[in-house]
Protein backbone atom coordinates (compact mmCIF):
# COMPACT_ATOMS: atom_id res chain seq x y z
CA UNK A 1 0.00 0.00 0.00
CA UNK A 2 1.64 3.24 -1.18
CA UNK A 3 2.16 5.75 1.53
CA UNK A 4 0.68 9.35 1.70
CA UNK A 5 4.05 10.68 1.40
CA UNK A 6 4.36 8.79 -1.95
CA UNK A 7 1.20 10.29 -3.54
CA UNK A 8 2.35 13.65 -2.63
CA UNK A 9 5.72 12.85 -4.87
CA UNK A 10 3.76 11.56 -7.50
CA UNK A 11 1.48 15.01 -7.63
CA UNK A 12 4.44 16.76 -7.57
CA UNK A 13 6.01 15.08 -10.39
CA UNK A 14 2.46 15.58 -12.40
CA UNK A 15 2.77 18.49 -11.59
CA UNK A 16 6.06 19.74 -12.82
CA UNK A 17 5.51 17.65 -15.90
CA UNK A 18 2.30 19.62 -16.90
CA UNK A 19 4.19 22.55 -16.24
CA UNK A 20 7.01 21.49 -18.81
CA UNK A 21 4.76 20.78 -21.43
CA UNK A 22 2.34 23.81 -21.12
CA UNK A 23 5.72 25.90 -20.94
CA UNK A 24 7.14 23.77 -24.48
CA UNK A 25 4.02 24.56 -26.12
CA UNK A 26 4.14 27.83 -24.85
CA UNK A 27 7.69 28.05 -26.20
CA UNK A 28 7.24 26.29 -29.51
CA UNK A 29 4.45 29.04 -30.82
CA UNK A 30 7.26 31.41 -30.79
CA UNK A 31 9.22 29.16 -33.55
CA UNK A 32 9.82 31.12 -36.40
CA UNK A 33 7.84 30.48 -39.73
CA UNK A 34 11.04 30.80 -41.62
CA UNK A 35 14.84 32.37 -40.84
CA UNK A 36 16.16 35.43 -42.28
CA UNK A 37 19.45 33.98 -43.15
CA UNK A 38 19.30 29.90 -43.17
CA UNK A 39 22.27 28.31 -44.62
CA UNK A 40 21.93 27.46 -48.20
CA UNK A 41 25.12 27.82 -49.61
CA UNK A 42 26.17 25.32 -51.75
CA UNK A 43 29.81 26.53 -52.68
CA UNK A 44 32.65 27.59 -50.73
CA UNK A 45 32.57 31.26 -51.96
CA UNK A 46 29.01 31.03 -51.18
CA UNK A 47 29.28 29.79 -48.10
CA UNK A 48 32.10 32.12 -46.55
CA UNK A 49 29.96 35.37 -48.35
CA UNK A 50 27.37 33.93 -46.03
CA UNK A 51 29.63 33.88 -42.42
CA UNK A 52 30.71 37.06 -43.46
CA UNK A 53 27.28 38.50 -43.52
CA UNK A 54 26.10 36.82 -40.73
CA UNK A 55 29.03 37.46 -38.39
CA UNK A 56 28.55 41.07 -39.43
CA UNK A 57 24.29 40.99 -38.21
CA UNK A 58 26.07 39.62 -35.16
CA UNK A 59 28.45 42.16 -34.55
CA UNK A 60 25.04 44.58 -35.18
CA UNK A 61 22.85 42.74 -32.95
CA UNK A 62 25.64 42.85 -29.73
CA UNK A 63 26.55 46.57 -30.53
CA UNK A 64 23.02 47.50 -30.74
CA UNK A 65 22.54 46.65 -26.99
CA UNK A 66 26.61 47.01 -25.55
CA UNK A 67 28.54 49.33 -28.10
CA UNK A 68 32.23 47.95 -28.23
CA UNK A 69 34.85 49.71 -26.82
CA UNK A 70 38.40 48.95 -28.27
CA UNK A 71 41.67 48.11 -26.35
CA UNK A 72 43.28 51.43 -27.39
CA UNK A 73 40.07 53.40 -26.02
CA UNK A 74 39.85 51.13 -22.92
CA UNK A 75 43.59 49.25 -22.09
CA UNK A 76 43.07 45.76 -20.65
CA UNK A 77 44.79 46.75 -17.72
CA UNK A 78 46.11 43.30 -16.89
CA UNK A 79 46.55 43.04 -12.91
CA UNK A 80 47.94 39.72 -11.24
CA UNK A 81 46.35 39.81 -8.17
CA UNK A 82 47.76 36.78 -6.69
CA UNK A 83 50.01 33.29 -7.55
CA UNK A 84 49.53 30.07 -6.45
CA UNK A 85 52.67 27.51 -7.24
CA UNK A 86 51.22 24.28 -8.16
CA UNK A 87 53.04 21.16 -9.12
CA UNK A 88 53.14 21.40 -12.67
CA UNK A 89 51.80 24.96 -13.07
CA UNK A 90 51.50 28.35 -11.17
CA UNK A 91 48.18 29.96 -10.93
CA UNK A 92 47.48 33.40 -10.87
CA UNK A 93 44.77 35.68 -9.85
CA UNK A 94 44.07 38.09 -12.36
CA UNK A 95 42.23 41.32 -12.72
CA UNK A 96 41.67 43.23 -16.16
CA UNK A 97 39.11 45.74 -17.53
CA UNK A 98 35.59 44.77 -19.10
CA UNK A 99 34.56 46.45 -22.30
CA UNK A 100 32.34 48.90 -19.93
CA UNK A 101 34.70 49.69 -17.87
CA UNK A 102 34.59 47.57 -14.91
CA UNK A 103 37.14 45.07 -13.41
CA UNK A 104 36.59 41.38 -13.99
CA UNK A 105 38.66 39.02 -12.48
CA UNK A 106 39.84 35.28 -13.73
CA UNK A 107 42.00 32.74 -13.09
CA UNK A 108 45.34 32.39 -15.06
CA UNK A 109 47.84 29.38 -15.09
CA UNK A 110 51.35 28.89 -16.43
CA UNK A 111 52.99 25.08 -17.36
CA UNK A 112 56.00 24.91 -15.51
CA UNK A 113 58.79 22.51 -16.53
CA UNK A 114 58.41 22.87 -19.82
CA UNK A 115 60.72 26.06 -20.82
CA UNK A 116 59.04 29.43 -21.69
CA UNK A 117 56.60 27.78 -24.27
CA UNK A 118 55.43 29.57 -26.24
CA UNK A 119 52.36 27.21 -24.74
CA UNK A 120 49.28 26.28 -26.63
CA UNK A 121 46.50 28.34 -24.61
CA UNK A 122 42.52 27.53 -24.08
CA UNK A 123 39.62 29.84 -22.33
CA UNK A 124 38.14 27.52 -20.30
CA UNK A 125 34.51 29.17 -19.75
CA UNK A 126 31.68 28.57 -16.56
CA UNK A 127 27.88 27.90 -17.22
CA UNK A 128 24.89 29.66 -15.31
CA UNK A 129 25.58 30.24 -11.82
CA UNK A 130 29.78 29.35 -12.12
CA UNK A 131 32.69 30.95 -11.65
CA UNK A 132 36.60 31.20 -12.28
CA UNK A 133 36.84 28.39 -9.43
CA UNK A 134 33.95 25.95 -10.87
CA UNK A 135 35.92 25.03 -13.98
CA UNK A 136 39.11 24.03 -12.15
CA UNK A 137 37.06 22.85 -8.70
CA UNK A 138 34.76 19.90 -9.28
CA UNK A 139 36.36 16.93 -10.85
CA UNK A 140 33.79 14.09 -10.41
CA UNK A 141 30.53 16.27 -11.30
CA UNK A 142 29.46 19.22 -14.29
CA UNK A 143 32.29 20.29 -15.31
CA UNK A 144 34.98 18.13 -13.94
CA UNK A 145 37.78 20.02 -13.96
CA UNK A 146 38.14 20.47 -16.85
CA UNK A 147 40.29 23.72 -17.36
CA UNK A 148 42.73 21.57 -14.55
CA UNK A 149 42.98 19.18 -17.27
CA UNK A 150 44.45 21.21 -19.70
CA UNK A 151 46.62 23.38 -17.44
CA UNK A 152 48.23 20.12 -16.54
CA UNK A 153 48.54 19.26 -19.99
CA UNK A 154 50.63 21.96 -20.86
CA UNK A 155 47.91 24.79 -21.67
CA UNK A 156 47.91 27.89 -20.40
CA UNK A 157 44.50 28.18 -19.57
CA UNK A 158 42.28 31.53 -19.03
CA UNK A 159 39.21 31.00 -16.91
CA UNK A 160 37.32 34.09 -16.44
CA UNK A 161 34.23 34.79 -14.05
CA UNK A 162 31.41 36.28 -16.27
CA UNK A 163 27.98 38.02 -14.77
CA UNK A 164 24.87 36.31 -16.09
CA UNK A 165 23.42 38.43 -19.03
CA UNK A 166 19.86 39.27 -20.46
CA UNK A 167 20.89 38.06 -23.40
CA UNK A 168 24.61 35.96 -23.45
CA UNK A 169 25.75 37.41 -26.77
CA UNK A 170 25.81 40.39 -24.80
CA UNK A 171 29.33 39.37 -23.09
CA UNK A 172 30.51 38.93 -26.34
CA UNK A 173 32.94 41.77 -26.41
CA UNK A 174 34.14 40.64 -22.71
CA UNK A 175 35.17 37.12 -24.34
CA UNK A 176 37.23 38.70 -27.02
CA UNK A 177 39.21 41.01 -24.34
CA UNK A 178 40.00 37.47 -22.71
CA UNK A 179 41.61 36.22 -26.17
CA UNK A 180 43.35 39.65 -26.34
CA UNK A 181 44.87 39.08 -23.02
CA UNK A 182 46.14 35.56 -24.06
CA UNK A 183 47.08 36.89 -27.26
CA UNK A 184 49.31 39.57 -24.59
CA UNK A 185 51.34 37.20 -22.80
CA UNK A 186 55.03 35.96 -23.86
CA UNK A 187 54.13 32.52 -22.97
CA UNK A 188 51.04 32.06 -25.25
CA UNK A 189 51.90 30.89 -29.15
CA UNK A 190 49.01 33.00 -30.82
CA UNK A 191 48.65 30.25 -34.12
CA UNK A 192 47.48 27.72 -30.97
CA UNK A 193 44.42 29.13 -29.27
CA UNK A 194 41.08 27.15 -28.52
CA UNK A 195 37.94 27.82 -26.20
CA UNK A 196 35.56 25.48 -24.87
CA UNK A 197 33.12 25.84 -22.46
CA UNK A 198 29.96 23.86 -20.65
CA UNK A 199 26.56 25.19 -20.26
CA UNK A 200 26.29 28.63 -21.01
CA UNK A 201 29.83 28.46 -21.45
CA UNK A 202 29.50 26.23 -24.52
CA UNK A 203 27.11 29.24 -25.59
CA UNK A 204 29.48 31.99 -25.17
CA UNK A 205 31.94 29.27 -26.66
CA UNK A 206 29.79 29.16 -29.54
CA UNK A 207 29.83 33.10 -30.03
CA UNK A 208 33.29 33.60 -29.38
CA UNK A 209 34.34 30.82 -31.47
CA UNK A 210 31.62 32.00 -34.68
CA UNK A 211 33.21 35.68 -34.30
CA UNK A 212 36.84 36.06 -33.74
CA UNK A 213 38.86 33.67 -35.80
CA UNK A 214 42.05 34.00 -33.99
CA UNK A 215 40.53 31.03 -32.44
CA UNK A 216 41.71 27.61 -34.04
CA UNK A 217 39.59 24.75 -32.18
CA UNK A 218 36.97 24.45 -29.78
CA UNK A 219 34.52 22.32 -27.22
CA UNK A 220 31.27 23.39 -27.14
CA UNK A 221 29.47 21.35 -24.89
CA UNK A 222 26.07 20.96 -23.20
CA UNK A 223 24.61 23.91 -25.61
CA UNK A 224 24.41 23.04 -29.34
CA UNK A 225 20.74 22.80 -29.87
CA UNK A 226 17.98 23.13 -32.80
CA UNK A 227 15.66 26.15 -32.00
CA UNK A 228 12.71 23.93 -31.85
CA UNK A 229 14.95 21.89 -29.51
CA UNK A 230 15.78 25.24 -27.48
CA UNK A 231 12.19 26.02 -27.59
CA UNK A 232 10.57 22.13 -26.81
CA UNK A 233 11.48 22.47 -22.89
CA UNK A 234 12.35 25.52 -20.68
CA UNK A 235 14.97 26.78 -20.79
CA UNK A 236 16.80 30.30 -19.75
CA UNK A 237 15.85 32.80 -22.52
CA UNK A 238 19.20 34.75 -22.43
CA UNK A 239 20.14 32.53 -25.94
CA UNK A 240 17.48 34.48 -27.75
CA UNK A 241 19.43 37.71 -28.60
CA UNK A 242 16.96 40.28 -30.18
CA UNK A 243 17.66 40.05 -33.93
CA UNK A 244 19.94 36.71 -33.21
CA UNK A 245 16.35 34.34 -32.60
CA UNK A 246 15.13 35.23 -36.67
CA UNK A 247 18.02 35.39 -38.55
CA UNK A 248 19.01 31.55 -38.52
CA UNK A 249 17.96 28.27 -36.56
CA UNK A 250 20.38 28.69 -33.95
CA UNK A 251 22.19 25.65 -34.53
CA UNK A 252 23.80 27.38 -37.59
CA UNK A 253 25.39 30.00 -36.01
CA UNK A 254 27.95 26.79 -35.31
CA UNK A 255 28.84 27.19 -39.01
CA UNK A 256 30.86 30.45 -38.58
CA UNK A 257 33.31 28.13 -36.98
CA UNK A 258 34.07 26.17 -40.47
CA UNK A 259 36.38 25.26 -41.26
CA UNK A 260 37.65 25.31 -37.63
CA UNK A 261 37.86 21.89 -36.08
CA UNK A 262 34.84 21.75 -33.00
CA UNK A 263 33.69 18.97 -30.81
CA UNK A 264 30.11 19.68 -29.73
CA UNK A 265 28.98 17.22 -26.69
CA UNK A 266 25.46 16.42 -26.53
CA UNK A 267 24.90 13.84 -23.89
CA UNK A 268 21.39 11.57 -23.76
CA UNK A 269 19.86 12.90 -20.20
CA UNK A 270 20.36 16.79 -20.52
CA UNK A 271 17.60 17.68 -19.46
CA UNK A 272 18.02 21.48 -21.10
CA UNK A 273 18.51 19.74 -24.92
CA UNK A 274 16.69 16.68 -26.25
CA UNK A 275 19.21 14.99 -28.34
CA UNK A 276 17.05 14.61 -30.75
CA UNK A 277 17.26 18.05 -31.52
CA UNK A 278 21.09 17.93 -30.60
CA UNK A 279 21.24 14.91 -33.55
CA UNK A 280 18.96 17.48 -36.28
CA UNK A 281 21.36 20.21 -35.05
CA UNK A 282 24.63 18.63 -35.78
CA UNK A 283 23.48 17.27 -39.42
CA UNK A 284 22.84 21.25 -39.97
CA UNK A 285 26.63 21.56 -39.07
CA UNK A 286 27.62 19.25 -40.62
CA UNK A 287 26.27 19.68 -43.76
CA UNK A 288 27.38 23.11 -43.79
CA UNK A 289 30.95 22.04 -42.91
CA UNK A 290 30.71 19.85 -46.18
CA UNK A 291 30.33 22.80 -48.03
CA UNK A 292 33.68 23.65 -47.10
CA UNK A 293 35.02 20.46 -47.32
CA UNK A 294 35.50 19.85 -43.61
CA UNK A 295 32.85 17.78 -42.50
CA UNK A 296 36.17 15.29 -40.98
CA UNK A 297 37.07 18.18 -38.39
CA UNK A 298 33.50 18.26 -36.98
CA UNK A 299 32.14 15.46 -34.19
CA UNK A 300 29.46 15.44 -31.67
CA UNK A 301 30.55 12.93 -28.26
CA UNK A 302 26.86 11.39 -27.52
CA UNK A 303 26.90 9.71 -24.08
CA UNK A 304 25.16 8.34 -21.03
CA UNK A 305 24.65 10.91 -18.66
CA UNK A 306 23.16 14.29 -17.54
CA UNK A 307 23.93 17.90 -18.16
CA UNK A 308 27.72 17.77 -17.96
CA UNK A 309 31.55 17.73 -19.34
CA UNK A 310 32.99 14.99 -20.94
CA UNK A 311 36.12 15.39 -22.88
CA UNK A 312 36.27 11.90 -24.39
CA UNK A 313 36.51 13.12 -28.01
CA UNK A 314 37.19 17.07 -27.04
CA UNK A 315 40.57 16.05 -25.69
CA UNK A 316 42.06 14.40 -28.57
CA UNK A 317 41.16 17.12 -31.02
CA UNK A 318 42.20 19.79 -28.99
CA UNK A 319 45.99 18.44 -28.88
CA UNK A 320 45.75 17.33 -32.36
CA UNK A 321 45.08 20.99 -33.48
CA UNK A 322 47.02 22.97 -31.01
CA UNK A 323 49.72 20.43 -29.47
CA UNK A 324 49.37 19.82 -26.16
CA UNK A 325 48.75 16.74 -23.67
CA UNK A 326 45.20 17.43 -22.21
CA UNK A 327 44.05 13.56 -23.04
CA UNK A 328 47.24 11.54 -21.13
CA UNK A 329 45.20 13.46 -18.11
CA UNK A 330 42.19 13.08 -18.61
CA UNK A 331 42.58 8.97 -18.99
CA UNK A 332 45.05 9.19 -15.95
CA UNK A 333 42.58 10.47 -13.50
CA UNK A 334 39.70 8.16 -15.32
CA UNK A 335 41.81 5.49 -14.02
CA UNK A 336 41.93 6.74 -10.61
């Protein structure tokens, strides 16, 4: 005989699940009849005429709500706050100036033991609610220390702490002062940076990644999504920049990489991205990355589990494309 306690779960669970789905169909009227600017491109001219015009409605949409100001009008200002020697790498405490003039603060780490590099270097990048610490912090749940991965495989690794945004394209000037610091420091070879990011940080990896090519790789995981996908369940609406939500499915915007290698990991629980709108998303990619003829540098990792990191294919490319050791820790600690 089931117990009061357990009828009270069960209403609550009825409960929440009516609310999903009145909130999905809610969401799903909002779908757009038709993009401004799907990918159709069927030659590479075509195709790069389209990135350049959409990375330029991009660049519009951003400015529009958080006009740019450059390095020469506003200096970085790059403050080391305070240094931590590690075993294999020293990590500093940074400070440096935001695009509207406030100081952010991140976490910084140097290889040691290896010479002055120059290092490869990766922006390692929090999701909703994180910080600096989360990405280096946790390494048996979300993001599983992941940016301590690569700073003991040789990276020099920039992991900032980023306010939550109405809209997360809005940070998007922020996240290219972070590549301009890297670019800044002795110990960084420019022709080897990458980003990747989980959760909101796969989103911001997405933008960063679609407009500033200095960038030569990246990880975006727990984000890459269909809008119907984005739409089906609810989710935090700071994805659907004004302008940004009609001009493509937002899946596409992942084309902007090409022909960049990128790793997008879509695992089967995440609760924020039905995979089967993670699966429709990537053949969009991937299709456009054929257009380019670099549908071989694009992967999605598909696994067991929940909203979280997982590095399994993300590794590998990374030090394929920029040369460092990221996966020889990674399997250690796996066999911990």
């Amino acid at each position: 005989m089931r117990s009061y306690l357990t009828y009270v779960c069960l209403g609550i669970a009825f409960i929440v699940a009516l609310a999903c789905t009145v909130a999905a169909q809610e969401g799903l009227q909002r779908l757009p009849k038709e993009f401004e600017m799907s990918f159709t491109a069927t030659t590479p001219e075509e195709a790069l005429q389209w990135q350049n015009a959409a990375r330029e409605k991009l660049f519009g949409y951003v400015e529009a709500l958080c006009p740019r100001k450059s390095t020469e009008e506003l200096p970085l200002d790059v403050k080391i706050e305070s240094t931590e020697e590690l075993e294999v790498y020293t990590k500093h405490r940074i400070s440096y100036m935001g695009n509207e003039g406030e100081r952010k603060t991140a976490i910084l780490t140097i290889p040691k033991g290896k010479g002055n590099g120059p290092f490869p270097a990766i922006l390692a990048l929090h999701g909703h609610g994180g910080n600096e610490d989360a990405v280096f912090d946790d390494p048996k749940v979300l993001y599983r220390a992941f940016a301590d991965d690569f700073a003991r495989g040789g990276y020099v690794v920039l992991a900032p702490s980023l306010e939550h945004r109405d809209y997360a394209g809005m940070q998007l000037w922020n996240l290219i002062r972070l590549v301009d610091i890297l670019e800044s420091r002795p110990e960084v070879d420019k022709e080897r940076l990458g980003v990747g990011g989980l959760s909101m940080g796969g989103e911001w990896t997405m933008w960063l990644a679609a407009c500033d090519l200095r960038l030569k790789a990246a990880i975006v995981s727990g984000w890459m999504c269909t809008t119907e996908g984005c739409l089906s369940v609810p989710n935090c609406q700071c994805w659907e920049l004004p302008g940004f939500f009609t001009l493509m499915d937002v899946c596409e915007i992942n084309i902007l990489l090409a022909p960049r290698p990128v790793v997008f990991e879509s695992s089967l629980r995440d609760p924020c991205f039905p995979i089967h709108h993670c699966r429709d998303g990537f053949a969009k990619i991937r299709n456009g990355y054929a257009v380019f003829g670099a549908k071989d540098v694009v992967s999605q990792d598909t696994w067991d589990a929940g909203h979280e990191w997982h590095g399994e294919l993300a590794y590998p490319m990374i030090d394929e494309v920029l040369k460092g050791n990221a996966i020889s820790v990674y399997r250690e600690k796996n066999r911990r």
